[in-house]
N, C-alpha and C. Protein backbone atom coordinates (compact mmCIF):
# COMPACT_ATOMS: atom_id res chain seq x y z
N UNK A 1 -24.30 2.25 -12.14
CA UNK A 1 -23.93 1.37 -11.05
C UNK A 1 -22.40 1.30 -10.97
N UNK A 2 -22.05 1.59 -9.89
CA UNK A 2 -20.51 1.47 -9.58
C UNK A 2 -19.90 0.19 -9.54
N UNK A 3 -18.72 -0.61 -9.94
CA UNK A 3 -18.42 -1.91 -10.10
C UNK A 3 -17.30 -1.66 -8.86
N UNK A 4 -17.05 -2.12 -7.57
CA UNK A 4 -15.99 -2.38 -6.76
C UNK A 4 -15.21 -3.70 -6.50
N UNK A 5 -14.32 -3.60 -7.08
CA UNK A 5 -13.49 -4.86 -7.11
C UNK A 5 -12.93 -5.30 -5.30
N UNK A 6 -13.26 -6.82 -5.63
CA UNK A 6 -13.35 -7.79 -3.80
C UNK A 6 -11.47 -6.95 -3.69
N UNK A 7 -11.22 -6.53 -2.28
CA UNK A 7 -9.57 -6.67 -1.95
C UNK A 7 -9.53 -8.19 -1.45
N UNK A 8 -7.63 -8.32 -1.89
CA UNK A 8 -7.15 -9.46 -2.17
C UNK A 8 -7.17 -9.63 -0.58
N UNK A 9 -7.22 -10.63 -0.14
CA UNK A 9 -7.10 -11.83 0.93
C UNK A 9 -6.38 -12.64 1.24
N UNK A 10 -5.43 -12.53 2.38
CA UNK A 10 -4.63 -14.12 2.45
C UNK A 10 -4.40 -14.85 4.04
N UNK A 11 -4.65 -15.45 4.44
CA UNK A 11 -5.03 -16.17 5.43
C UNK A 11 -3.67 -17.69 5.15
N UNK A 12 -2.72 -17.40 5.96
CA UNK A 12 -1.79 -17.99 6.43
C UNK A 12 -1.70 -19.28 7.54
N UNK A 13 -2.80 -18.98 8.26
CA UNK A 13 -2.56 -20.15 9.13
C UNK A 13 -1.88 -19.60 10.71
N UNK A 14 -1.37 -18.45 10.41
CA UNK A 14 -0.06 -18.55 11.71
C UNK A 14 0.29 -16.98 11.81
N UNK A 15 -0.40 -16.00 12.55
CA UNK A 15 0.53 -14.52 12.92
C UNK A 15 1.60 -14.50 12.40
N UNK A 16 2.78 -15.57 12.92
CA UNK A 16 4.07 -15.04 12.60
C UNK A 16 4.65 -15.22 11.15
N UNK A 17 3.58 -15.71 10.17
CA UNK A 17 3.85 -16.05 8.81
C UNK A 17 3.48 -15.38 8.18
N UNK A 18 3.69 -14.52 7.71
CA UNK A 18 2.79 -13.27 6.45
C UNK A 18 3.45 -13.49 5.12
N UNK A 19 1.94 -13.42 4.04
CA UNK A 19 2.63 -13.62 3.07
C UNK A 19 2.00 -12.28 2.37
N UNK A 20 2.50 -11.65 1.27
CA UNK A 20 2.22 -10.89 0.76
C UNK A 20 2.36 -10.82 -0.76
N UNK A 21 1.16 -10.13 -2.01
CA UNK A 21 0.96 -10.54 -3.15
C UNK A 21 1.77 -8.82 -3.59
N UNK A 22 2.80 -9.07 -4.52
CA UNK A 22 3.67 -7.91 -5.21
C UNK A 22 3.51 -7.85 -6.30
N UNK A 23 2.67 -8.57 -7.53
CA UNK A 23 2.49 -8.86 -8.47
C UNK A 23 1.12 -9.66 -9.00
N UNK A 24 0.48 -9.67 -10.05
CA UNK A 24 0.30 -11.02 -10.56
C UNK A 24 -0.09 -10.67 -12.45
N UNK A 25 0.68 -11.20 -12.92
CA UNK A 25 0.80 -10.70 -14.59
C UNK A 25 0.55 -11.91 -15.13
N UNK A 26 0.02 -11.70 -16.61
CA UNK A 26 -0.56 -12.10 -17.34
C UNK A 26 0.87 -12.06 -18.94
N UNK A 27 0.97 -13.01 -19.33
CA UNK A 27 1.95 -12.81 -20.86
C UNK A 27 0.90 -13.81 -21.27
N UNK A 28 0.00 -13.80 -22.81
CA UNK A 28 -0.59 -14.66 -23.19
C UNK A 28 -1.61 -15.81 -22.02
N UNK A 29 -1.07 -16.81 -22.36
CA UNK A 29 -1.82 -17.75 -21.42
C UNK A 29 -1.12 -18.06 -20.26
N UNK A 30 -0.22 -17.38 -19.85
CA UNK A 30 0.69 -17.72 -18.43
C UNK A 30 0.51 -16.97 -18.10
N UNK A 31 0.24 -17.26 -16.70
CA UNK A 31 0.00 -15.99 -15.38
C UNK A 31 0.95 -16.38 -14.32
N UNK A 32 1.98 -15.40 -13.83
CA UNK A 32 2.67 -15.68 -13.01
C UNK A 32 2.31 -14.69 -11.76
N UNK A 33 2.52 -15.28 -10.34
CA UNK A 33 1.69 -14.67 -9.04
C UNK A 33 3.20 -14.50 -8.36
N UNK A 34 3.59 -12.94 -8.25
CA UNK A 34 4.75 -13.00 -7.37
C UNK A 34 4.43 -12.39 -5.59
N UNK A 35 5.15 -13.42 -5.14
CA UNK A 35 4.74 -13.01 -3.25
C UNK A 35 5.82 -12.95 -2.73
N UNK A 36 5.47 -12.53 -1.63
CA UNK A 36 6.87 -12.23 -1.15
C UNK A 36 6.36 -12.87 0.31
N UNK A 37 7.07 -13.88 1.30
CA UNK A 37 6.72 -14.83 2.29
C UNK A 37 7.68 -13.85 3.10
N UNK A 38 7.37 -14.01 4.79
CA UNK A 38 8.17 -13.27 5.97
C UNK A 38 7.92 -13.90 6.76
N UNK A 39 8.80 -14.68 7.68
CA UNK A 39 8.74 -15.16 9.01
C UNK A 39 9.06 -13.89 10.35
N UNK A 40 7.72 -13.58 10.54
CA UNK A 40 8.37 -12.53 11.40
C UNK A 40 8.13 -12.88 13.25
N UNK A 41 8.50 -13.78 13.41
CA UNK A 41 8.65 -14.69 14.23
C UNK A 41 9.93 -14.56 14.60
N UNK A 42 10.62 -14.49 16.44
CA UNK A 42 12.08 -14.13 16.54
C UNK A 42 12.94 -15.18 16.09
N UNK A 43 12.58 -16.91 15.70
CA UNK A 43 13.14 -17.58 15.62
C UNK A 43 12.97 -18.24 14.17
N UNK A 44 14.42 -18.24 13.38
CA UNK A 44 14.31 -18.80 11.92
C UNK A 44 13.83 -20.40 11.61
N UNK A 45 13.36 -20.38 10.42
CA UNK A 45 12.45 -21.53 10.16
C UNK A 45 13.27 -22.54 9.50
N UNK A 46 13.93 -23.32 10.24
CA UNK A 46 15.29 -24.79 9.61
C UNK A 46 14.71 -25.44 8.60
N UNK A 47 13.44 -25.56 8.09
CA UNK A 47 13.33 -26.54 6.96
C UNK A 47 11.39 -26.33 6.40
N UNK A 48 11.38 -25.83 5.97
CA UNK A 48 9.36 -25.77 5.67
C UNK A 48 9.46 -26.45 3.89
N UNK A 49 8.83 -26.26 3.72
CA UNK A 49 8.38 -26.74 2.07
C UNK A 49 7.23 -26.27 1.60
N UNK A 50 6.60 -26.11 0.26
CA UNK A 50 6.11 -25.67 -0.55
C UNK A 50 5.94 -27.00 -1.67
N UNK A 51 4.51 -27.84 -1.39
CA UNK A 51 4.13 -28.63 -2.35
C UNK A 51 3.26 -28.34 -3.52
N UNK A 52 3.27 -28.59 -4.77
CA UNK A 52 2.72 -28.51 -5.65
C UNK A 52 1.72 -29.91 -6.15
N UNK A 53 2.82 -30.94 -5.65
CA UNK A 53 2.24 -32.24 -5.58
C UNK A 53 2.23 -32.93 -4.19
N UNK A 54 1.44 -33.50 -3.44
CA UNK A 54 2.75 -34.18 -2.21
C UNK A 54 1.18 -34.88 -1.64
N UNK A 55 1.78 -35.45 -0.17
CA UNK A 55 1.23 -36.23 0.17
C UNK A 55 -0.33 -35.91 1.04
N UNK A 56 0.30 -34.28 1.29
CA UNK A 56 -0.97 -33.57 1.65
C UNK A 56 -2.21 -32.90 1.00
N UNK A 57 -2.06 -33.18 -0.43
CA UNK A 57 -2.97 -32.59 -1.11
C UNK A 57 -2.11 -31.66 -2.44
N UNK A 58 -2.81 -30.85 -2.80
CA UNK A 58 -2.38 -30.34 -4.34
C UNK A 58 -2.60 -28.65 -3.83
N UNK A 59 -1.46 -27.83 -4.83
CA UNK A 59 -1.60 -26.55 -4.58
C UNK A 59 -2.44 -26.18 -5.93
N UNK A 60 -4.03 -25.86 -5.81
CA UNK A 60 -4.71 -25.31 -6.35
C UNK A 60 -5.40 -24.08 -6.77
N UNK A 61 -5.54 -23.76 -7.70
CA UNK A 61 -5.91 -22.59 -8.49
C UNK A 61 -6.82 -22.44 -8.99
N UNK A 62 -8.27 -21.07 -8.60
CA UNK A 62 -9.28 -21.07 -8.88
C UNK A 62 -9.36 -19.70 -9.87
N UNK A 63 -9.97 -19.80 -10.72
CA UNK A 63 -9.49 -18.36 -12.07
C UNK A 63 -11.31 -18.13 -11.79
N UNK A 64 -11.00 -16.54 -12.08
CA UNK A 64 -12.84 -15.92 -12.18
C UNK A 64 -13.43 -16.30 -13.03
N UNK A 65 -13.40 -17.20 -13.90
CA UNK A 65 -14.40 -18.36 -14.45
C UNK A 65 -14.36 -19.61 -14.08
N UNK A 66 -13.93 -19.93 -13.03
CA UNK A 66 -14.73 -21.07 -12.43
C UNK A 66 -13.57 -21.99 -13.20
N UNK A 67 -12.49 -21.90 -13.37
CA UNK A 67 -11.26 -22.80 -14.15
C UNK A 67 -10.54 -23.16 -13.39
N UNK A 68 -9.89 -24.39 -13.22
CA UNK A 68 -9.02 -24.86 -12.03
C UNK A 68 -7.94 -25.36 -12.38
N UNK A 69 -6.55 -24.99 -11.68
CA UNK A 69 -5.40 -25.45 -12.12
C UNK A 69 -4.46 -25.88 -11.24
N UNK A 70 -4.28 -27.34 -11.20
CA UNK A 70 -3.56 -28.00 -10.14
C UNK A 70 -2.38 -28.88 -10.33
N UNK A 71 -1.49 -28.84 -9.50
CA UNK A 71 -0.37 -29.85 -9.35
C UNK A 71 -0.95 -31.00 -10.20
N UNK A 72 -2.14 -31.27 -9.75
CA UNK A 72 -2.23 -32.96 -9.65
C UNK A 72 -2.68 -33.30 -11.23
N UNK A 73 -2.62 -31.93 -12.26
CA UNK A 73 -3.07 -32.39 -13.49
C UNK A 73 -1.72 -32.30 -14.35
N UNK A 74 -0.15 -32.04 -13.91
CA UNK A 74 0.88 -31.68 -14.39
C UNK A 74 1.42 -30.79 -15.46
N UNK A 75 2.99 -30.40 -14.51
CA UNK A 75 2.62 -29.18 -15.65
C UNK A 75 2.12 -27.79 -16.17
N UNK A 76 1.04 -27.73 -14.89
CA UNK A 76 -0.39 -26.23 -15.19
C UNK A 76 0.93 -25.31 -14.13
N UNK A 77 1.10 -26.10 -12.73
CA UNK A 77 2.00 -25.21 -11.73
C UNK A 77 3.26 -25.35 -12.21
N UNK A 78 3.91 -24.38 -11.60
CA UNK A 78 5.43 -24.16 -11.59
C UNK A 78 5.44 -23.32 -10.15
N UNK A 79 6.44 -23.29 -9.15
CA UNK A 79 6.68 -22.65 -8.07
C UNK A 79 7.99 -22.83 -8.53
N UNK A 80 8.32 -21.31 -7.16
CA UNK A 80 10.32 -21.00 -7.59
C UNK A 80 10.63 -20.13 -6.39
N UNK A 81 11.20 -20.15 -5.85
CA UNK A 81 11.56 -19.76 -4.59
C UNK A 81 13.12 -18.84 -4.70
N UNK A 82 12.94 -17.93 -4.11
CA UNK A 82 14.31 -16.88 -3.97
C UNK A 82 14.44 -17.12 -5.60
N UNK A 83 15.87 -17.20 -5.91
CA UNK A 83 16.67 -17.22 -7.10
C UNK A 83 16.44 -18.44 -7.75
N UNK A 84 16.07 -19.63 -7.36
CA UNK A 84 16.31 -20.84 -7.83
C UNK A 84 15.43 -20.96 -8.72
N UNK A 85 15.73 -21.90 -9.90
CA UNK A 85 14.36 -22.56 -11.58
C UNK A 85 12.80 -22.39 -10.83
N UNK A 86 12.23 -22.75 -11.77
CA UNK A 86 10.92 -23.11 -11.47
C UNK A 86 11.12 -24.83 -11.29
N UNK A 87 9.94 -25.07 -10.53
CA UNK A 87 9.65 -26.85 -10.29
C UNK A 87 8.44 -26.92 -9.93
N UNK A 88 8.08 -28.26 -11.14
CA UNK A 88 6.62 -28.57 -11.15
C UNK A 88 6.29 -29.52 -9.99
N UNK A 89 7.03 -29.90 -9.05
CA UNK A 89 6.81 -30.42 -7.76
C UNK A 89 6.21 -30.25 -6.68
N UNK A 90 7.57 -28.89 -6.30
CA UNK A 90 7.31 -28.15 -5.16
C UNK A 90 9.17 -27.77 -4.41
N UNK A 91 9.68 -27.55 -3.39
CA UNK A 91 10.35 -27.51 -2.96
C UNK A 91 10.56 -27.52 -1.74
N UNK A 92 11.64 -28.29 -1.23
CA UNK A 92 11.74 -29.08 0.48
C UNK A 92 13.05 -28.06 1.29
N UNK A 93 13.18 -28.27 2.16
CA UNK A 93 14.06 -28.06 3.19
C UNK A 93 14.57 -26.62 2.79
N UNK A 94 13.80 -25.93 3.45
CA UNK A 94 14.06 -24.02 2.90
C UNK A 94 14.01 -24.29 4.33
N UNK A 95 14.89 -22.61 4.33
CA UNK A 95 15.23 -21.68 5.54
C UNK A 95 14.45 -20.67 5.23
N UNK A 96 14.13 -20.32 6.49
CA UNK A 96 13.06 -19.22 6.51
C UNK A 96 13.78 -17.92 7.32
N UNK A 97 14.58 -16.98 6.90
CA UNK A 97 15.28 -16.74 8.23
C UNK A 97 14.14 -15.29 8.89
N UNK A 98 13.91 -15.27 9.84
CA UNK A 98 13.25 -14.39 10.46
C UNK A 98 13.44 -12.86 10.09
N UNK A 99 12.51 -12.46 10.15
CA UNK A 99 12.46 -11.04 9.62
C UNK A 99 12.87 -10.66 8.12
N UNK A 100 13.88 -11.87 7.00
CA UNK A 100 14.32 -11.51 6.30
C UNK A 100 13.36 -11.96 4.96
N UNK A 101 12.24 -11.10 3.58
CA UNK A 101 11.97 -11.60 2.98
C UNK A 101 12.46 -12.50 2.00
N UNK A 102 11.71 -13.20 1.43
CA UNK A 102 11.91 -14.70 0.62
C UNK A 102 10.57 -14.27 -0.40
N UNK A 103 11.18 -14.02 -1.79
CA UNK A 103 10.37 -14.19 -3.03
C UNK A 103 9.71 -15.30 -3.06
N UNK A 104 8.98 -15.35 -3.73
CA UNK A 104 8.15 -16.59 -4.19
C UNK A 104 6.92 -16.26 -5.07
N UNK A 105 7.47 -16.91 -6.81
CA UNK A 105 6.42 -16.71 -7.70
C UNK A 105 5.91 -18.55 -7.95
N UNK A 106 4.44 -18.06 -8.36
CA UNK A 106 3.40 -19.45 -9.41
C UNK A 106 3.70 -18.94 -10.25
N UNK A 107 3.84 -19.85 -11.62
CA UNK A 107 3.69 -20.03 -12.88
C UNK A 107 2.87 -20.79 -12.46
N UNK A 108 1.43 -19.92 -13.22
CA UNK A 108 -0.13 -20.97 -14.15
C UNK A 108 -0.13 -20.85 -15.64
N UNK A 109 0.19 -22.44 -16.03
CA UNK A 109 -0.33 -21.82 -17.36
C UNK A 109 -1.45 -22.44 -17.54
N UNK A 110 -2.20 -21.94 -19.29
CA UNK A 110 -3.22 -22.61 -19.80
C UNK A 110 -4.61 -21.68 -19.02
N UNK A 111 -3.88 -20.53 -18.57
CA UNK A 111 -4.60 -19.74 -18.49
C UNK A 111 -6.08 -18.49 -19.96
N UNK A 112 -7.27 -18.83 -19.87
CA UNK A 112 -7.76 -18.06 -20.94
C UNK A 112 -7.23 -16.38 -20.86
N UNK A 113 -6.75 -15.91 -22.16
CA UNK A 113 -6.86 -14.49 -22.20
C UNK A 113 -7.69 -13.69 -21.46
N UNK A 114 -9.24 -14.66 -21.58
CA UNK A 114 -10.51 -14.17 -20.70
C UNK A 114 -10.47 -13.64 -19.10
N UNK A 115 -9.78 -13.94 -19.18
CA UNK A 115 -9.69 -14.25 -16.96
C UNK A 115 -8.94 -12.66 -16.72
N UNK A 116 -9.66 -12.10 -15.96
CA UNK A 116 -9.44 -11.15 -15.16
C UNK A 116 -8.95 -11.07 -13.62
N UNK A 117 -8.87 -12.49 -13.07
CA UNK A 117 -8.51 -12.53 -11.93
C UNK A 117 -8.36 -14.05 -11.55
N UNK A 118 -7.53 -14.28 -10.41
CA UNK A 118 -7.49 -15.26 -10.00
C UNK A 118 -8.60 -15.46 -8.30
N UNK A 119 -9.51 -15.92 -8.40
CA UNK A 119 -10.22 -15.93 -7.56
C UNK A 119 -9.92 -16.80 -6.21
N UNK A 120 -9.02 -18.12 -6.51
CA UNK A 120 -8.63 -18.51 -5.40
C UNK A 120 -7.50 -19.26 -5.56
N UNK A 121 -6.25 -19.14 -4.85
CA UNK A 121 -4.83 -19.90 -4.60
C UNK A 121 -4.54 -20.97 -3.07
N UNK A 122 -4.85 -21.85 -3.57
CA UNK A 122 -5.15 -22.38 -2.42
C UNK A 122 -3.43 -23.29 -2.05
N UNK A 123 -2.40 -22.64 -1.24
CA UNK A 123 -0.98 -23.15 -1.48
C UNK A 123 -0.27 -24.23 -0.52
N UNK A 124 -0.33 -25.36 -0.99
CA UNK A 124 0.14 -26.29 0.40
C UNK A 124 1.86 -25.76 0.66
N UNK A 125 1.44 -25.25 2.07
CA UNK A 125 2.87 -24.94 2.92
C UNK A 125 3.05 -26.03 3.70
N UNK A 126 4.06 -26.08 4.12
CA UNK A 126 4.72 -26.85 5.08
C UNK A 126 5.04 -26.49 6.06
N UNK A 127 5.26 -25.98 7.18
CA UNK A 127 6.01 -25.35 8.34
C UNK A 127 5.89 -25.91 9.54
N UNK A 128 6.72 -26.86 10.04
CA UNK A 128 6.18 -27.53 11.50
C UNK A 128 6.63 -26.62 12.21
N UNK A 129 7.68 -25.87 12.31
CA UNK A 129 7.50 -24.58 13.15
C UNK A 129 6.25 -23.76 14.33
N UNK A 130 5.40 -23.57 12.73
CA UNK A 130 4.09 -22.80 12.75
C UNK A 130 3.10 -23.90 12.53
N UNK A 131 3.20 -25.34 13.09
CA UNK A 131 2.09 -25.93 12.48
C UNK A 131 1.46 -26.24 11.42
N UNK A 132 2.00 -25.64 10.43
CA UNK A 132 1.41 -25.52 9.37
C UNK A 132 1.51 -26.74 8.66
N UNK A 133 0.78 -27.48 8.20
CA UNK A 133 0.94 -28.53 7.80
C UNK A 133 -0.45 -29.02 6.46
N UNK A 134 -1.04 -29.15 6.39
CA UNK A 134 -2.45 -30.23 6.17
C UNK A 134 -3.47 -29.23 5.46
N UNK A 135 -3.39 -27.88 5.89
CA UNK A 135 -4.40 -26.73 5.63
C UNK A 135 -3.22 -25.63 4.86
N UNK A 136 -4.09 -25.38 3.21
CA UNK A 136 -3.22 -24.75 2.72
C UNK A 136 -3.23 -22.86 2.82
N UNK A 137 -2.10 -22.18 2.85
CA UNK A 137 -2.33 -20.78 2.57
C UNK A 137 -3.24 -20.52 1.95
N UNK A 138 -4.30 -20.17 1.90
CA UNK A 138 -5.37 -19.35 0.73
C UNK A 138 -5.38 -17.51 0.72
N UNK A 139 -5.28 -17.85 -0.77
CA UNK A 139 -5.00 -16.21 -1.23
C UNK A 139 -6.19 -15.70 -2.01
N UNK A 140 -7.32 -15.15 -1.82
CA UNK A 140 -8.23 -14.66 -2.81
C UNK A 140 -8.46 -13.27 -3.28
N UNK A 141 -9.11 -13.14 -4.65
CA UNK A 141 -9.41 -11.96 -5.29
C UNK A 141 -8.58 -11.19 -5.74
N UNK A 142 -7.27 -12.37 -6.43
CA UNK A 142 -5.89 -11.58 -7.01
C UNK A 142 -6.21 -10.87 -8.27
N UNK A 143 -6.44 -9.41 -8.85
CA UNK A 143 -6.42 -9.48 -10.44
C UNK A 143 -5.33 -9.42 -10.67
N UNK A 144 -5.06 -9.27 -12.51
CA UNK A 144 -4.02 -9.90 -13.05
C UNK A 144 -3.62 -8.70 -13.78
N UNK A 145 -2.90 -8.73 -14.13
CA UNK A 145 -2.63 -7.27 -14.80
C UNK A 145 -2.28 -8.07 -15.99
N UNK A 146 -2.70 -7.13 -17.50
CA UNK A 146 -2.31 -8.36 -18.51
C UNK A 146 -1.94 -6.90 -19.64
């Protein structure tokens, strides 16, 4: 029997928002997910955000055993945007400039050695631009390279 692994999935919310998965590695029990975000929209984005914690809900993490890792238990996330630290928060008032990519890795930890994949990233964006607000990016069927 042939085993075919699901392709990865990501559903944005918005045409002119694409996000794209360039990575996702495994060191011990930390798994870090690197993406790369594009506003390809003619007009740049003055201020969006990226919550980890916030008022809209939690950026959550579903691992191929059924393991969940969220803002709201502290600590598990880390997000980091372009060049800047990691923050177990989230981060406010980014420029998005059109056409030009913008890195963006998760740190999960407390990840099992076991886990072969991350089955679902569920990421509260921000973008009143694009509406985006309330309904998070979801990314599925990431494996991990370890």
């Amino acid at each position: 029997m042939l085993f075919v692994a699901a392709q990865t999935q990501i559903i944005t919310g918005h045409p002119d928002f694409k996000v794209r998965v360039t990575r996702c590695v495994a060191n011990g029990k930390t798994v870090v997910l690197d993406m790369v975000f594009t506003n390809v929209s003619e007009t740049d984005v003055e201020d969006w955000s990226i919550f980890l914690v916030g008022n809209s809900g939690y950026t959550t993490v579903y691992d191929s055993e059924g393991n969940m890792y969220s803002g709201e238990k502290g600590n598990r996330l880390a997000i980091k945007v372009s060049n800047n630290d990691y923050d177990y928060f989230g981060t406010w008032g980014l420029k998005m400039i059109s056409d030009v990519p913008m890195k963006v890795s998760l740190q999960i930890k407390g990840v099992p050695e076991t886990v072969e994949s991350l089955a679902r990233v569920d990421l509260i964006v921000n973008i009143p631009l694009f509406n985006i607000g309330s309904t998070p990016v979801k990314i599925k069927n990431i494996p991990i390279s370890r």
